[in-house]
C-alpha atoms as a PDB file:
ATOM      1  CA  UNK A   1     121.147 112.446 115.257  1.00  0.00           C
ATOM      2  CA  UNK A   2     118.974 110.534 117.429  1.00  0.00           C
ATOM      3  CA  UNK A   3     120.091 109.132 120.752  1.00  0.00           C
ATOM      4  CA  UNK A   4     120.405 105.464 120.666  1.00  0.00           C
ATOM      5  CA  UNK A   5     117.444 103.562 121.828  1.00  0.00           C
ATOM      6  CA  UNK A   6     117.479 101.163 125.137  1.00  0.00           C
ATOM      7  CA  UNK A   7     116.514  97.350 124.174  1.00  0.00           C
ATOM      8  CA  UNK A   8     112.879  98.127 126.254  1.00  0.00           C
ATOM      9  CA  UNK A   9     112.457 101.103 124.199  1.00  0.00           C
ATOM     10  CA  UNK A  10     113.242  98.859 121.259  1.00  0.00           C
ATOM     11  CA  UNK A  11     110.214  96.870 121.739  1.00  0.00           C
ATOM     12  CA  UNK A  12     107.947  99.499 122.488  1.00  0.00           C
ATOM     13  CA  UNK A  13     108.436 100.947 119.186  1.00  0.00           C
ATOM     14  CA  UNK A  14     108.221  97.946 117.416  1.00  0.00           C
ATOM     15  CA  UNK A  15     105.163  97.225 119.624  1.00  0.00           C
ATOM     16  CA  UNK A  16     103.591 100.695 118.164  1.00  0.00           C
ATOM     17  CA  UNK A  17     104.660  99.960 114.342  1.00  0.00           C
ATOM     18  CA  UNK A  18     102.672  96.492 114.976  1.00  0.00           C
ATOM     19  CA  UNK A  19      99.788  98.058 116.178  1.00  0.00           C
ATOM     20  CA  UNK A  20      99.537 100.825 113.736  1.00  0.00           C
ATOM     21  CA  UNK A  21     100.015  97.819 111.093  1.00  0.00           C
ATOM     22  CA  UNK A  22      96.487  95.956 112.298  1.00  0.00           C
ATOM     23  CA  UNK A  23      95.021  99.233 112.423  1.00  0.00           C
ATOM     24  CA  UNK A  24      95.565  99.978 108.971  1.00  0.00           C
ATOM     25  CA  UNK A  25      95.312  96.337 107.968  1.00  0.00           C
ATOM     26  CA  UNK A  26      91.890  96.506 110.117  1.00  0.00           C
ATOM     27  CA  UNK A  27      90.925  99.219 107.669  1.00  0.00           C
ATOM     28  CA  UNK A  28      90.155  96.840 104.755  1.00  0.00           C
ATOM     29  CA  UNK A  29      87.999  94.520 106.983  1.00  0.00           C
ATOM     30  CA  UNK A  30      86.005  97.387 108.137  1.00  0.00           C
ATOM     31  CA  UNK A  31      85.635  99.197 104.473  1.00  0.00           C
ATOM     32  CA  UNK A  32      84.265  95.601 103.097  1.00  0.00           C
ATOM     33  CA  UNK A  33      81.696  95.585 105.948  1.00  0.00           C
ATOM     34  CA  UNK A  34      80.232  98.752 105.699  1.00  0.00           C
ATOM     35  CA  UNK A  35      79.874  99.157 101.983  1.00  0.00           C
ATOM     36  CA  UNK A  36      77.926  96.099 102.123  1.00  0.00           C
ATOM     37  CA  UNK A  37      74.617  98.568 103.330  1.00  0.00           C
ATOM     38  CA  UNK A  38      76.396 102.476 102.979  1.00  0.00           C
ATOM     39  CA  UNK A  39      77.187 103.570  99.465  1.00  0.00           C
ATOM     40  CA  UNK A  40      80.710 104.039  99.142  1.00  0.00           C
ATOM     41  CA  UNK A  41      81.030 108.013  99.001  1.00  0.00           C
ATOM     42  CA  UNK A  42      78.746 107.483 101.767  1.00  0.00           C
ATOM     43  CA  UNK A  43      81.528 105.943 103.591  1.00  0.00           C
ATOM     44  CA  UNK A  44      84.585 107.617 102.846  1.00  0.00           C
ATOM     45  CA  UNK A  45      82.800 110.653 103.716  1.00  0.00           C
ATOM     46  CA  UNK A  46      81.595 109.321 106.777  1.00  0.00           C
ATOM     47  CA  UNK A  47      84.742 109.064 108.252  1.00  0.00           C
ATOM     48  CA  UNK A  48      86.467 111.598 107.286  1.00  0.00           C
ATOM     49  CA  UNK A  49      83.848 113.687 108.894  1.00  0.00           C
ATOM     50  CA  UNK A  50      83.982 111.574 112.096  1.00  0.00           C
ATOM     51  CA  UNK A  51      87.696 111.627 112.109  1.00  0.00           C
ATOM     52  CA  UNK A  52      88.047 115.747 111.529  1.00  0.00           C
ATOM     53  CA  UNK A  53      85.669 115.507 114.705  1.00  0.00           C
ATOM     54  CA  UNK A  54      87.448 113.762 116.778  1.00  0.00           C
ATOM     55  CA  UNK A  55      90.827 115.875 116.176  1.00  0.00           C
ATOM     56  CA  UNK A  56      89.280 119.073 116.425  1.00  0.00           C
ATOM     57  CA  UNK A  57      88.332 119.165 120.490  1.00  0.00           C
ATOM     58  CA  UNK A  58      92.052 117.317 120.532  1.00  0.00           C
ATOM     59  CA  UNK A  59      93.680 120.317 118.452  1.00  0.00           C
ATOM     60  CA  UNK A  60      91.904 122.873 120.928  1.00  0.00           C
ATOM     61  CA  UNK A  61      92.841 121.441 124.154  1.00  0.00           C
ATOM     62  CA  UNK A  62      96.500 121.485 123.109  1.00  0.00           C
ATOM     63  CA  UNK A  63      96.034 125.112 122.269  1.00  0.00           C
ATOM     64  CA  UNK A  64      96.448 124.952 118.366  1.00  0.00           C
ATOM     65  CA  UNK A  65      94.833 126.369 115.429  1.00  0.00           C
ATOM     66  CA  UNK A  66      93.782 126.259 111.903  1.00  0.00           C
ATOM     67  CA  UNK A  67      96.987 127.851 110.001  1.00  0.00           C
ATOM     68  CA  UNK A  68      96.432 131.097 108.992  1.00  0.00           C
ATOM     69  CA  UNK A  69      94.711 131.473 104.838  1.00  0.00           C
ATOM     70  CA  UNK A  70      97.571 131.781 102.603  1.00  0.00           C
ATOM     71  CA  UNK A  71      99.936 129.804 100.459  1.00  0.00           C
ATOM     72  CA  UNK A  72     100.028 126.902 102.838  1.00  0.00           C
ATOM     73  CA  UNK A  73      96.048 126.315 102.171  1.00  0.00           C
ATOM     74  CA  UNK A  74      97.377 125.082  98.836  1.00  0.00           C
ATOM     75  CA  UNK A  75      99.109 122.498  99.891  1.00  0.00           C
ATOM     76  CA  UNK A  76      96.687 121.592 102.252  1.00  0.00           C
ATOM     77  CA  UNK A  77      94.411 121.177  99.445  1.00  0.00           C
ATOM     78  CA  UNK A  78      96.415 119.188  97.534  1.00  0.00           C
ATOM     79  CA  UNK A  79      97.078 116.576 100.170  1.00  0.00           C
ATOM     80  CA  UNK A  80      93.881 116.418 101.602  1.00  0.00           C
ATOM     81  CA  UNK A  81      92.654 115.544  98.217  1.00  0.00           C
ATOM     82  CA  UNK A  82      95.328 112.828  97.602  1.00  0.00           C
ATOM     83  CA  UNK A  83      95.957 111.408 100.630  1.00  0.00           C
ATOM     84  CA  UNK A  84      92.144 111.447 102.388  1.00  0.00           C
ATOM     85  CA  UNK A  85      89.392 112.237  99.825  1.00  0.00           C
ATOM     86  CA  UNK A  86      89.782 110.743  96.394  1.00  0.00           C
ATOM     87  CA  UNK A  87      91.936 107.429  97.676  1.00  0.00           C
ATOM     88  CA  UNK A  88      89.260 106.423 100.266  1.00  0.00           C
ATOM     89  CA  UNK A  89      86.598 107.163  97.740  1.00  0.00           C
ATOM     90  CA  UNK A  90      88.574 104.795  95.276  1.00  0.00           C
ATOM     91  CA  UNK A  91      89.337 102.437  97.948  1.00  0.00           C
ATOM     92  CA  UNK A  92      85.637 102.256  99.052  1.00  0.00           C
ATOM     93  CA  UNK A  93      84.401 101.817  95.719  1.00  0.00           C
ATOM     94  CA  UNK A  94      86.447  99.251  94.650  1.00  0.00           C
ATOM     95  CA  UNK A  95      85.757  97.237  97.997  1.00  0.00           C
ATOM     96  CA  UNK A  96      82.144  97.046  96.382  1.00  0.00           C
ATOM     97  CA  UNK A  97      83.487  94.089  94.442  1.00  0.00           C
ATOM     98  CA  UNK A  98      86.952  93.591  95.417  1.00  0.00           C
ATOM     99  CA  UNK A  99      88.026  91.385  98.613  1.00  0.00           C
ATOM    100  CA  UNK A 100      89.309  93.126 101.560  1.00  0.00           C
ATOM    101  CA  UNK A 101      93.116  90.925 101.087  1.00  0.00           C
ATOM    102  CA  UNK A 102      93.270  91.859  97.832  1.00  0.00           C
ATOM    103  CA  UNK A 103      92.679  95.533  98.436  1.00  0.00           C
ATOM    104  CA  UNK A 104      95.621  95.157 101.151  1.00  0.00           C
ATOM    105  CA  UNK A 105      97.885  94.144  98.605  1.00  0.00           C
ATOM    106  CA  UNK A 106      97.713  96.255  96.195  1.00  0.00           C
ATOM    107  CA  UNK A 107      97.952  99.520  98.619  1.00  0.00           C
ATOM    108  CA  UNK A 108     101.222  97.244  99.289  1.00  0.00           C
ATOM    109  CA  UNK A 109     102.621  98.864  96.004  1.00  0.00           C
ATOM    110  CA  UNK A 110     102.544 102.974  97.081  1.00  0.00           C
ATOM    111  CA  UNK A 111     105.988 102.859  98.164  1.00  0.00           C
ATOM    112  CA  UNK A 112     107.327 102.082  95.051  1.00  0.00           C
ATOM    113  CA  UNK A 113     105.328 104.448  93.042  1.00  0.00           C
ATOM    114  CA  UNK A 114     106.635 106.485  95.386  1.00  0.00           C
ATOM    115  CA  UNK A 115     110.019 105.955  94.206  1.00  0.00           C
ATOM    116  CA  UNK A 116     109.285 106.555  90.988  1.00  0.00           C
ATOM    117  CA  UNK A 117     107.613 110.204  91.650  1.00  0.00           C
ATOM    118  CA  UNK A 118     110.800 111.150  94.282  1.00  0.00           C
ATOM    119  CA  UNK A 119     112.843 110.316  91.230  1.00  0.00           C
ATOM    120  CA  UNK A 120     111.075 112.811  88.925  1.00  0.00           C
ATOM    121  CA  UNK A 121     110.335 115.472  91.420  1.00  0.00           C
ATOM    122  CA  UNK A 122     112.675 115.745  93.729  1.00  0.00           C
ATOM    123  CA  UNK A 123     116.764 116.204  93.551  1.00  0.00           C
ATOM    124  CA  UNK A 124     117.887 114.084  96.413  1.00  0.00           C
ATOM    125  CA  UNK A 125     116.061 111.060  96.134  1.00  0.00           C
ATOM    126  CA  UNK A 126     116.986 110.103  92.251  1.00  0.00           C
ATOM    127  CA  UNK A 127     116.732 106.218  90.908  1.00  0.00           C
ATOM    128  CA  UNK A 128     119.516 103.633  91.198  1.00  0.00           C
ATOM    129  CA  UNK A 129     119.345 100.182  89.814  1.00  0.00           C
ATOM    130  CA  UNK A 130     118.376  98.734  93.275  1.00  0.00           C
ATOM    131  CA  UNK A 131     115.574 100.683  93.292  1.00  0.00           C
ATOM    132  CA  UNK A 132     114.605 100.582  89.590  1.00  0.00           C
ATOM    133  CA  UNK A 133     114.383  96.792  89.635  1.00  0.00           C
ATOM    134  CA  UNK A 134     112.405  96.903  92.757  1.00  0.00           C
ATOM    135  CA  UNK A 135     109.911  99.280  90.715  1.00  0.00           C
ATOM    136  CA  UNK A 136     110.131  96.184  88.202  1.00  0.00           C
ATOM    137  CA  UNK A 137     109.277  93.940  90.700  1.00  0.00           C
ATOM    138  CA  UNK A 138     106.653  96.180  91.677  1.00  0.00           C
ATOM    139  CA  UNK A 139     104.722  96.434  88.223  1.00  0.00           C
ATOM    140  CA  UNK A 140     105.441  92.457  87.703  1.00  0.00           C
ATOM    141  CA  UNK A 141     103.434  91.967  91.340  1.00  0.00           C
ATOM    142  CA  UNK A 142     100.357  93.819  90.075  1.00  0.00           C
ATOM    143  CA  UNK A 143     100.748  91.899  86.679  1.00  0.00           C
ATOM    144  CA  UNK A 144     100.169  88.717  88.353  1.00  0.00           C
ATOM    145  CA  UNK A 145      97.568  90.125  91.466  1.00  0.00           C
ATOM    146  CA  UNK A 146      95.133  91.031  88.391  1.00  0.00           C
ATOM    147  CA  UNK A 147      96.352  88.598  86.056  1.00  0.00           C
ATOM    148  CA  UNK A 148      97.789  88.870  82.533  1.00  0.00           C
ATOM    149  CA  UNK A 149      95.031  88.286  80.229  1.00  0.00           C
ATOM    150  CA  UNK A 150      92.536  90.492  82.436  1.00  0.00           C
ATOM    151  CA  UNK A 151      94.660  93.753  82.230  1.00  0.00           C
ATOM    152  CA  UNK A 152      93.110  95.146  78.599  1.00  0.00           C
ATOM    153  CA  UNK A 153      89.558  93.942  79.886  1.00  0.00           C
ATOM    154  CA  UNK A 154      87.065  97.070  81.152  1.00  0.00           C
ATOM    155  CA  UNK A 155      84.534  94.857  83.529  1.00  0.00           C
ATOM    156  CA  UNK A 156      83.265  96.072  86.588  1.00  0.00           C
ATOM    157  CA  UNK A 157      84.925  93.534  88.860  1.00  0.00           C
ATOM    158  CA  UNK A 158      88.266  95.110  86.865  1.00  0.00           C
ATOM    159  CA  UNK A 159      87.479  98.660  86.732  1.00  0.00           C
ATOM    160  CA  UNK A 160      87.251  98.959  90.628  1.00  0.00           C
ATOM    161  CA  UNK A 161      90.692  96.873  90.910  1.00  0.00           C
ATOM    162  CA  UNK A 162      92.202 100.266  88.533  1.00  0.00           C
ATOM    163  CA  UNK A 163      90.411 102.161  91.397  1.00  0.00           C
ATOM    164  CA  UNK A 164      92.121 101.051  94.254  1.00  0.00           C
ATOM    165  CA  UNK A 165      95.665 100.602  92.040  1.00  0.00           C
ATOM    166  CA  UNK A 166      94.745 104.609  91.728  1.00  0.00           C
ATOM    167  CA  UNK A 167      94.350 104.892  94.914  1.00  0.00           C
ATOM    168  CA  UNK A 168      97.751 103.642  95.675  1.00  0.00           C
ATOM    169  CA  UNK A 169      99.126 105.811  93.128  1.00  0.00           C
ATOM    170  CA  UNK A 170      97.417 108.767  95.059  1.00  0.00           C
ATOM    171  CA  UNK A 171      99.016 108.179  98.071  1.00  0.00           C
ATOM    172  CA  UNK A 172     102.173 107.995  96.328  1.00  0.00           C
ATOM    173  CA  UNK A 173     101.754 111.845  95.115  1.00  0.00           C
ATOM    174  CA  UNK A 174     100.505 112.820  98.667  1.00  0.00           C
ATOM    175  CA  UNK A 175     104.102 111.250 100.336  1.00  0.00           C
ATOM    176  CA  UNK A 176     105.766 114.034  97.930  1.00  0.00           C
ATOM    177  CA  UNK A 177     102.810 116.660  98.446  1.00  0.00           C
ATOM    178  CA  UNK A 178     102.830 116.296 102.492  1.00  0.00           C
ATOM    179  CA  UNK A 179     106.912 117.488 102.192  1.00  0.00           C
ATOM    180  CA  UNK A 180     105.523 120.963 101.550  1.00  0.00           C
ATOM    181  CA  UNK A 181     103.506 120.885 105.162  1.00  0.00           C
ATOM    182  CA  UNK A 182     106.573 121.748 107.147  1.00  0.00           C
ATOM    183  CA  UNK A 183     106.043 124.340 110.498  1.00  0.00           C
ATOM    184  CA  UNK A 184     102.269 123.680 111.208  1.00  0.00           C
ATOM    185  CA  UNK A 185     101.558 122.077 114.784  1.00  0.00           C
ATOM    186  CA  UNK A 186     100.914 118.264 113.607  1.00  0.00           C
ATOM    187  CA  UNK A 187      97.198 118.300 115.851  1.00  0.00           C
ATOM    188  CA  UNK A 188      96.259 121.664 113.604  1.00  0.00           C
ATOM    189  CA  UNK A 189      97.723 119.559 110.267  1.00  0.00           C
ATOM    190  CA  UNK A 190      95.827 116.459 110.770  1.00  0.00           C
ATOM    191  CA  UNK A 191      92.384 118.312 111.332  1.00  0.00           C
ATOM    192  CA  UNK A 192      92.782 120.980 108.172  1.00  0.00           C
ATOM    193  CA  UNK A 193      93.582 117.870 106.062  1.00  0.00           C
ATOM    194  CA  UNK A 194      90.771 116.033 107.505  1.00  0.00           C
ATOM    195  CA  UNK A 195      88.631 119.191 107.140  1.00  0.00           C
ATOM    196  CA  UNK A 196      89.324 120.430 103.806  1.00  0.00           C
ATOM    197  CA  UNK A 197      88.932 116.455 102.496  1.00  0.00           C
ATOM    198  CA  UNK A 198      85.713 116.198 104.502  1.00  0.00           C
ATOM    199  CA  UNK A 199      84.078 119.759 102.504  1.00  0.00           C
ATOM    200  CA  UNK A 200      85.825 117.985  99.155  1.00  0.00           C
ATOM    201  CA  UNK A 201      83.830 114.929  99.556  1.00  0.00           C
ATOM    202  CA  UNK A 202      80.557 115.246 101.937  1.00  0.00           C
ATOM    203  CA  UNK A 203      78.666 117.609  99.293  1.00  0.00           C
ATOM    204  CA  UNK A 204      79.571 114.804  96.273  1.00  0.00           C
ATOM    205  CA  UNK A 205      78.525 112.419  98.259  1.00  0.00           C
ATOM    206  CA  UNK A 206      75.194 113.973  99.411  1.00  0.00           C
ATOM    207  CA  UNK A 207      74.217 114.902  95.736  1.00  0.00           C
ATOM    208  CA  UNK A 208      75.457 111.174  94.083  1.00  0.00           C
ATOM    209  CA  UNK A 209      74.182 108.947  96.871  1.00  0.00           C
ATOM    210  CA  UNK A 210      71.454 110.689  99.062  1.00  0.00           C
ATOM    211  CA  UNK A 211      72.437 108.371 102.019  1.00  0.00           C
ATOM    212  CA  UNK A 212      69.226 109.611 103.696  1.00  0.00           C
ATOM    213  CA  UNK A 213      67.208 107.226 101.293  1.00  0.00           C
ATOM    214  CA  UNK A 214      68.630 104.056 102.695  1.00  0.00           C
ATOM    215  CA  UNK A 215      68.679 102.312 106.109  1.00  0.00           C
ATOM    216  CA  UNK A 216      72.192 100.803 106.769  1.00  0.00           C
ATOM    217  CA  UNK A 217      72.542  98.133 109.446  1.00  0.00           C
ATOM    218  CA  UNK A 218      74.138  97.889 112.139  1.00  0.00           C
ATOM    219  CA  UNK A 219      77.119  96.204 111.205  1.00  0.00           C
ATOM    220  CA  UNK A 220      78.006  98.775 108.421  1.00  0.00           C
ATOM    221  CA  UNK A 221      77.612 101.648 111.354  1.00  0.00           C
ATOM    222  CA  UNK A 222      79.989 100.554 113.535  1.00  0.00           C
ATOM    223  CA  UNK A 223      82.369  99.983 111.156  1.00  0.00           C
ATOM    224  CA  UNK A 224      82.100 103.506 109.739  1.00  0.00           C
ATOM    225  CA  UNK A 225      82.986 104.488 113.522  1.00  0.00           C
ATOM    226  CA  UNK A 226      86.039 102.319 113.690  1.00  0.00           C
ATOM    227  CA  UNK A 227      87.374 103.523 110.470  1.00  0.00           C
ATOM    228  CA  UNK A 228      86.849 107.250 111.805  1.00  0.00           C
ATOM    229  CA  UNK A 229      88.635 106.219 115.223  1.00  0.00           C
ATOM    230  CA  UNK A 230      91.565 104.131 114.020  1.00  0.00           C
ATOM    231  CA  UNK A 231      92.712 104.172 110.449  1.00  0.00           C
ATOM    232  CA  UNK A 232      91.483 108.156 110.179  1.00  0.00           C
ATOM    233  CA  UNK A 233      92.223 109.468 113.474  1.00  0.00           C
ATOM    234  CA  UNK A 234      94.184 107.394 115.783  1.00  0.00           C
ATOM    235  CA  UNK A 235      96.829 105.772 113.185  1.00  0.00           C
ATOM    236  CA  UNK A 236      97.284 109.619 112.115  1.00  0.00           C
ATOM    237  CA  UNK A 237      98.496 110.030 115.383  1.00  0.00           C
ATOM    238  CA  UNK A 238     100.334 107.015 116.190  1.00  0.00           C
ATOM    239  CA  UNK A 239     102.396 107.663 113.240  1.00  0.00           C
ATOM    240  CA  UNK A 240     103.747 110.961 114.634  1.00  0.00           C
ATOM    241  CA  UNK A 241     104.367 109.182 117.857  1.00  0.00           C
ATOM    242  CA  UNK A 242     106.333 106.748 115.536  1.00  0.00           C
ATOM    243  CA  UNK A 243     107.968 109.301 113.594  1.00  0.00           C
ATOM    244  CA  UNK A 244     108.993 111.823 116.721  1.00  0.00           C
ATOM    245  CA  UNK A 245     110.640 108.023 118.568  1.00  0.00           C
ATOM    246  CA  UNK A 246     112.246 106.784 115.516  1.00  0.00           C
ATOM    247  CA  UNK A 247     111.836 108.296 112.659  1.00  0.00           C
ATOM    248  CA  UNK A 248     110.161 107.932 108.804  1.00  0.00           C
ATOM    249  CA  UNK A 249     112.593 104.878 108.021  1.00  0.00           C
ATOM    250  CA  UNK A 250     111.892 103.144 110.783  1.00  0.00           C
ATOM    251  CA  UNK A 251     107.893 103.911 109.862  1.00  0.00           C
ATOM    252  CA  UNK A 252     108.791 102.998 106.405  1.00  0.00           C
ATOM    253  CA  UNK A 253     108.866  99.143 107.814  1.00  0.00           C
ATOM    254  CA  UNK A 254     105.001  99.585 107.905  1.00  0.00           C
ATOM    255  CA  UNK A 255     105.183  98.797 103.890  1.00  0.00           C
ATOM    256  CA  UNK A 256     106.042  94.945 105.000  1.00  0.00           C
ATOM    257  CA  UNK A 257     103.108  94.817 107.510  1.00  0.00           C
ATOM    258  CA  UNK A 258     100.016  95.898 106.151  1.00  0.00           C
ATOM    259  CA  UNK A 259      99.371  94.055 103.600  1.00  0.00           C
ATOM    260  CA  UNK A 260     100.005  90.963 105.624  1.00  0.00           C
ATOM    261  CA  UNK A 261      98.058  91.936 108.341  1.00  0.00           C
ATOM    262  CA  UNK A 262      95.018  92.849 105.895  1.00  0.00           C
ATOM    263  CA  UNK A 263      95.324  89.292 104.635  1.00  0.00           C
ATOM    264  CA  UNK A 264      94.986  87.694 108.065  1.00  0.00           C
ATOM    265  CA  UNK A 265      92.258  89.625 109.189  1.00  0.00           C
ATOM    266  CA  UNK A 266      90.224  89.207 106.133  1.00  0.00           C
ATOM    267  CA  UNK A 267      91.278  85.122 106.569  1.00  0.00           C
ATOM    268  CA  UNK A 268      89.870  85.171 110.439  1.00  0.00           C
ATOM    269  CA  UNK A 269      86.902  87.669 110.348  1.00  0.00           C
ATOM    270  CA  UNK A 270      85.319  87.500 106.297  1.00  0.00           C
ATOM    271  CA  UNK A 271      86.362  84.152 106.129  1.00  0.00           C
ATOM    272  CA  UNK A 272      88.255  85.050 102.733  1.00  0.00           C
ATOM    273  CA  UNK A 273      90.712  82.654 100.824  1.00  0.00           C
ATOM    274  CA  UNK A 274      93.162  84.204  98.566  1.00  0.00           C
ATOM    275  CA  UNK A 275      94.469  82.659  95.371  1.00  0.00           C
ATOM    276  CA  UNK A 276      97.354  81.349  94.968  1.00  0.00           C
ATOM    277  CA  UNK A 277      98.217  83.908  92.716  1.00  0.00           C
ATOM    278  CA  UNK A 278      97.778  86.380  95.037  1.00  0.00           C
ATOM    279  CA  UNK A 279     100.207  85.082  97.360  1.00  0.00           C
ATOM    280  CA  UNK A 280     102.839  85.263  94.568  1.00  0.00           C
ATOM    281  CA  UNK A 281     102.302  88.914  93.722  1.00  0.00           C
ATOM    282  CA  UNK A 282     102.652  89.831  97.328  1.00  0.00           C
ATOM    283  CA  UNK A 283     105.812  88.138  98.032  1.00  0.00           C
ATOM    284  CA  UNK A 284     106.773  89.677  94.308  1.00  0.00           C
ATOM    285  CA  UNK A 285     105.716  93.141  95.543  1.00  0.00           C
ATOM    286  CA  UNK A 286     107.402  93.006  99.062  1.00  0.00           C
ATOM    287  CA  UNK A 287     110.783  91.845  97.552  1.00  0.00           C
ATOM    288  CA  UNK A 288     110.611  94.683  95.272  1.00  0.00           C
ATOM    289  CA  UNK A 289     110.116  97.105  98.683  1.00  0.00           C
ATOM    290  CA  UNK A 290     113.133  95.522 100.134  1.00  0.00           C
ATOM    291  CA  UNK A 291     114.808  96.305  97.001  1.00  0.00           C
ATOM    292  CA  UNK A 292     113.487  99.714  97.109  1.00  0.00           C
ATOM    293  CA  UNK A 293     114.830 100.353 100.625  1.00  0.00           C
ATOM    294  CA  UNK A 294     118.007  99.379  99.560  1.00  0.00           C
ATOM    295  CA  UNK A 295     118.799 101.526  97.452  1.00  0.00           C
ATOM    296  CA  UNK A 296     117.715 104.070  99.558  1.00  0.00           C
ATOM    297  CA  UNK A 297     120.703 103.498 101.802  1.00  0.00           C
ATOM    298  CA  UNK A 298     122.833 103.784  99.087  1.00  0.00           C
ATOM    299  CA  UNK A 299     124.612 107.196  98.740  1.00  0.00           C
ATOM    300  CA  UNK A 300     125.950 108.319  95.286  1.00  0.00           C
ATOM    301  CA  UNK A 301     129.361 108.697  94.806  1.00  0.00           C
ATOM    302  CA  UNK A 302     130.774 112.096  95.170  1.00  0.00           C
ATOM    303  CA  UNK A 303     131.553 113.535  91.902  1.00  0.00           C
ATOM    304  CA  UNK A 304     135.176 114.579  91.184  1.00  0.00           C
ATOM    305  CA  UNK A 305     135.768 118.096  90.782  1.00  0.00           C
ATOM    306  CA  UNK A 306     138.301 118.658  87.952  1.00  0.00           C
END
């Protein structure tokens, strides 16, 4: 149980959840930027490279390690595939096209899809109706984001909006997959994810793209670096920070944040107008979060025993 939490602590923490919020939001701004003049395997790589490189003189100095080959490396595998390399791939292709608010809001639905794989994969964390009809509200959200009569249609402009809705859906499996990464110090964790994602991705990329070829500009550079720094490296620790002071519900508050946050920054700094569509599926999608959480607080009755 943890130890209640002094009103200036209060705000720190809430000060931290803010922060990591326009970090991550920040994330969408800087994606749109550099695949404007980097290929987009060019830059998911890139900072997932960056990012393992920046953790690893971290992981040393606290006196940590690689965990030791064995079953764990599975697991490893599977989240560093899910969580880093194939949703920032997705994510960065689909920014070719898609706007930077946009993207935001449809990452906004992972926690629901989240729900829906807890439900069929776990024992504790099973569906009630609160959390069922937030789901609902969920699916209507992205319904209206991409818009009824474009769903059946295969254009590019649509195909990379299925790419970053996959990429949602991939973080979704790695919040069940991470579960399994219990016992390993969370500086060694973050840099064998970041590694074994890098060696996934960096070959692809070198054989699709050749990034050699091309000259990217400035802009696009330095927004490869501040995607390696804060949404790779620094928001992976913030959110242990988070965690260890408060806890994953308390994180969990993040879902309302993002999104919002990607909106405003792509408003201020690309100058990007949303639809007014748009604005309906995210207030569609965040109601159906609230929902979600919810039910989440809601503890099944005890069965009789007879």
């Amino acid at each position: 149980m943890r130890p209640e939490k002094s009103a200036r602590s209060g705000w720190v923490d809430y000060g931290l959840l803010a922060l990591l919020s326009l970090i991550f939001g920040a994330s969408f701004l800087f994606t749109s930027v550099a695949v404007e003049s980097v290929a987009p395997l060019t830059v998911a790589a890139s900072r997932l490279l960056l990012g393992a490189l920046l953790i690893y003189p971290l992981m040393l100095l606290n006196g940590q390690s690689l965990p030791a080959f064995g079953r764990i490396w599975l697991f490893i595998g599977i989240s560093a595939f899910f969580g880093n390399a194939l949703p920032f791939a997705l994510i960065s292709w689909g920014q070719v096209k898609v706007d930077a608010g946009l993207t935001a809001i449809f990452m906004a639905v992972m926690p629901l899809i989240t729900v829906l794989l807890a439900h069929a994969v776990t024992s504790d964390e099973k569906m009630n109706r609160y959390k069922l009809v937030g789901v609902l509200f969920g699916l209507a959200g992205v319904i209206v984001l991409i818009g009824w009569n474009q769903l059946g249609q295969l254009g590019d402009n649509m195909l990379r909006q299925y790419a970053i809705a996959l990429a949602a859906f991939c973080y979704a499996i790695n919040a069940i997959a991470t579960k399994q990464l219990t016992g390993i110090p969370r500086l060694s964790m973050i840099f064998a994810l970041l590694f074994a994602a890098s060696v996934m991705l960096v070959p692809i990329a070198l054989i699709i793209e050749q990034p050699w070829r091309s000259l990217p500009d400035q802009s696009a550079l330095v927004s490869i670096l501040c995607l390696a720094i804060g949404p790779t490296a620094f928001a992976t620790l913030l959110i242990l920070v988070i965690i260890d002071r408060r806890g994953a519900s308390f994180l969990s508050q993040i879902n309302f944040l993002v999104p919002i946050c990607g909106i405003v920054l792509a408003g201020i700094f690309l100058d990007e107008t949303l639809p007014a569509r748009a604005w309906l599926a995210l207030a569609v999608i965040l109601t159906g979060i609230a929902l979600s959480r919810l039910g989440n607080r809601i503890k099944p009755a005890p069965q009789k025993i007879t």
